[in-house]
C-alpha atoms as a PDB file:
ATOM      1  CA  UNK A   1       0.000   0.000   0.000  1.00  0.00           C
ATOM      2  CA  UNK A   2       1.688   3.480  -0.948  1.00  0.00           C
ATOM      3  CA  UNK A   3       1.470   6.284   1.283  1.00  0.00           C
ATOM      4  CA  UNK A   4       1.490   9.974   0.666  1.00  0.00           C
ATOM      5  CA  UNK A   5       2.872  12.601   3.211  1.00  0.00           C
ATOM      6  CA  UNK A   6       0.282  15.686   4.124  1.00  0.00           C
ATOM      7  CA  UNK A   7       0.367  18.851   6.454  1.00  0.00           C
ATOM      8  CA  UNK A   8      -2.981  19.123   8.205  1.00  0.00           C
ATOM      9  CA  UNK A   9      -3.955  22.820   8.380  1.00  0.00           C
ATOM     10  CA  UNK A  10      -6.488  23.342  11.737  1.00  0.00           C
ATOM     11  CA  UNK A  11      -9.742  25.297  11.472  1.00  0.00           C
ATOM     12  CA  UNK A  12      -8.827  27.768  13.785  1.00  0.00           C
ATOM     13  CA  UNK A  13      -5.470  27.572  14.406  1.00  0.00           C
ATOM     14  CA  UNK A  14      -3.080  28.026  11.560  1.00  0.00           C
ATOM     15  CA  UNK A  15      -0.227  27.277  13.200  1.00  0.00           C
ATOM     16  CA  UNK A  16      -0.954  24.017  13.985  1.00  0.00           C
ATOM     17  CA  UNK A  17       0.263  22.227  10.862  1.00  0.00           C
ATOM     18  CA  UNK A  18       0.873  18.611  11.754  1.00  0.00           C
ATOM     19  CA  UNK A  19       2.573  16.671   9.017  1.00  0.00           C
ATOM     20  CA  UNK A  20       1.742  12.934   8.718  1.00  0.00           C
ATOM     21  CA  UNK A  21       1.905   9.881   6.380  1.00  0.00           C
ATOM     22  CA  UNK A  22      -1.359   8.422   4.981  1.00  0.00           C
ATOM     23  CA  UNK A  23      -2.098   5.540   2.798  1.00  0.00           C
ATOM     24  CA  UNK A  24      -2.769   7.067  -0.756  1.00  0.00           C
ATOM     25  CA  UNK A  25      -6.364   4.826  -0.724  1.00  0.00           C
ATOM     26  CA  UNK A  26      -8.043   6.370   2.644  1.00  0.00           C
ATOM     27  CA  UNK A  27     -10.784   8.731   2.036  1.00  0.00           C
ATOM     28  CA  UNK A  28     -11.391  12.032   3.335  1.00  0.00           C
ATOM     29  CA  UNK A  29     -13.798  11.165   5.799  1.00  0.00           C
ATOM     30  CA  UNK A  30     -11.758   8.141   7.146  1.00  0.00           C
ATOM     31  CA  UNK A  31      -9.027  11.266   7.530  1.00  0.00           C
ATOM     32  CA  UNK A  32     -10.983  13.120   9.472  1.00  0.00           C
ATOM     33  CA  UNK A  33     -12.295  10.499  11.534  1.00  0.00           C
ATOM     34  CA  UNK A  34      -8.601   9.805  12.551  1.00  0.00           C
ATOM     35  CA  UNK A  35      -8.200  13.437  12.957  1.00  0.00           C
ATOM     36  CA  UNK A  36     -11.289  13.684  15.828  1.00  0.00           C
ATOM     37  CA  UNK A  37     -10.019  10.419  17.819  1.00  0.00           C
ATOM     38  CA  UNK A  38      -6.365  12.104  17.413  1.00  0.00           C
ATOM     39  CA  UNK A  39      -7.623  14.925  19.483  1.00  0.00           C
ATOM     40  CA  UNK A  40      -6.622  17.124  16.481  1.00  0.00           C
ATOM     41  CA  UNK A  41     -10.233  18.219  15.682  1.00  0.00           C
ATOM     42  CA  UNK A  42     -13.011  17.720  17.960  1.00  0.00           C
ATOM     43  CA  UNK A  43     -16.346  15.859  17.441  1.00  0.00           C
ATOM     44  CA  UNK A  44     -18.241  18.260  15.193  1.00  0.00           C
ATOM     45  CA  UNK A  45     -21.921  19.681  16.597  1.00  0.00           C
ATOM     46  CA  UNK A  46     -24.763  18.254  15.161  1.00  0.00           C
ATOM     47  CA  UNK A  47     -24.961  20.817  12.782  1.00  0.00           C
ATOM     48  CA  UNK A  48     -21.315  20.747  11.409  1.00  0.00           C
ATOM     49  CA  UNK A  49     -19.255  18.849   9.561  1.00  0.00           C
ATOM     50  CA  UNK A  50     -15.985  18.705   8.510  1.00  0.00           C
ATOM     51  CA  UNK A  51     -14.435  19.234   5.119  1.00  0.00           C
ATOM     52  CA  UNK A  52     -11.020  18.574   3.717  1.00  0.00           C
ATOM     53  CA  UNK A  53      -9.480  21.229   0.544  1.00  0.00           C
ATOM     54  CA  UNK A  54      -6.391  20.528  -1.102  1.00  0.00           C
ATOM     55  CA  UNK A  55      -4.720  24.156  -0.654  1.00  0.00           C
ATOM     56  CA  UNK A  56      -2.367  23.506  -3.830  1.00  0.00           C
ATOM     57  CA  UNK A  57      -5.425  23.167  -6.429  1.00  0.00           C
ATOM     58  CA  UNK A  58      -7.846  24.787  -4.119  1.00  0.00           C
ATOM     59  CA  UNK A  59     -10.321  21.556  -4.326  1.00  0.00           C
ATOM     60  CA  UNK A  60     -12.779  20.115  -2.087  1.00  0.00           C
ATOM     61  CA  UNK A  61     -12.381  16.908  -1.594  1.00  0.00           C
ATOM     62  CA  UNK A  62     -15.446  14.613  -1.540  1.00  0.00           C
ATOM     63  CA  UNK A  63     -16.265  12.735   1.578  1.00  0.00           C
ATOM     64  CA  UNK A  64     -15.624   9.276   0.048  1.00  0.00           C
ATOM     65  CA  UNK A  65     -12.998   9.933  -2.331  1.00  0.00           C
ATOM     66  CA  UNK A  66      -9.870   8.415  -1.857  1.00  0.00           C
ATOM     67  CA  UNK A  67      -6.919  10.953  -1.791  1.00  0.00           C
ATOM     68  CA  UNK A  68      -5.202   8.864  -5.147  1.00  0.00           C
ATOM     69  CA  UNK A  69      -8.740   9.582  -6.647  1.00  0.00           C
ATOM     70  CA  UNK A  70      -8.169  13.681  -5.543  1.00  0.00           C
ATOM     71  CA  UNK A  71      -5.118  13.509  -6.891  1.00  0.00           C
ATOM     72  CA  UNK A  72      -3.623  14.804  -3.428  1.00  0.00           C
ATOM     73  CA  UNK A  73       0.268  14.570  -3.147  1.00  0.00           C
ATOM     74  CA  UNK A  74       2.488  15.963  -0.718  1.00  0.00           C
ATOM     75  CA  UNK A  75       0.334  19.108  -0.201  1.00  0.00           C
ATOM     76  CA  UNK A  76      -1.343  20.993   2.812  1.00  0.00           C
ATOM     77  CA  UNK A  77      -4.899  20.075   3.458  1.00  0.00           C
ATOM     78  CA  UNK A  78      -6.969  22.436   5.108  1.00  0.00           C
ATOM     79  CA  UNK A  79      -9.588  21.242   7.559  1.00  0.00           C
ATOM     80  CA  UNK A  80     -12.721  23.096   7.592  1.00  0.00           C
ATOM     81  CA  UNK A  81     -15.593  23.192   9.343  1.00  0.00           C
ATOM     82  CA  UNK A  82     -19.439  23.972   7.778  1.00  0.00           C
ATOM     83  CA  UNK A  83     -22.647  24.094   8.537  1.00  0.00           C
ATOM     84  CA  UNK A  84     -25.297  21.562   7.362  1.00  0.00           C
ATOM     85  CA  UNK A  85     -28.223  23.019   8.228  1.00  0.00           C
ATOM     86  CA  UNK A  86     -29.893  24.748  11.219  1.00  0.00           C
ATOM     87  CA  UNK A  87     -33.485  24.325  13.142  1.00  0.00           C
ATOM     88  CA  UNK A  88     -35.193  27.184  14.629  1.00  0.00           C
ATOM     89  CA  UNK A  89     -38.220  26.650  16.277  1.00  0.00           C
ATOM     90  CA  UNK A  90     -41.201  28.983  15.841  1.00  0.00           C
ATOM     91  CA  UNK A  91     -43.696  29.259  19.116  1.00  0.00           C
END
């Protein structure tokens, strides 16, 4: 199994760059799994998620794409955070 050596770029804290080796077949969402039980990240609310861009091309990468398939090598990856939706209730 290849791997393929990334910088991790925080949501909020830009100095916190963090690089690491990952096999070239794990998908973004596997990454940022690892990421949250790493303590890197924590667990998103339930009205977040987290997001992965490749800051060389400026891509998003899609939850279950692998980072071969995103064509990610030795690059930064930004972590971001977005909101999926909200609920306000109306009395």
């Amino acid at each position: 199994m290849e791997s393929v050596r990334i910088n991790l770029i925080h949501p909020t804290n830009m100095s916190e760059l963090p690089a690491v080796s990952v096999p070239t077949d794990a998908t973004a969402s596997w990454l940022v799994n690892e990421m949250i039980k790493a303590g890197f990240i924590p667990q998103p609310n339930s009205v977040g998620a987290y997001k992965l861009q490749d800051s060389r091309t400026g891509k998003q990468l899609n939850d279950n794409q692998t980072l071969a398939s995103a064509g990610v090598q030795g690059t930064n990856l930004q972590v971001t955070h977005a909101t999926t939706g909200a609920y306000q209730a109306i009395s």
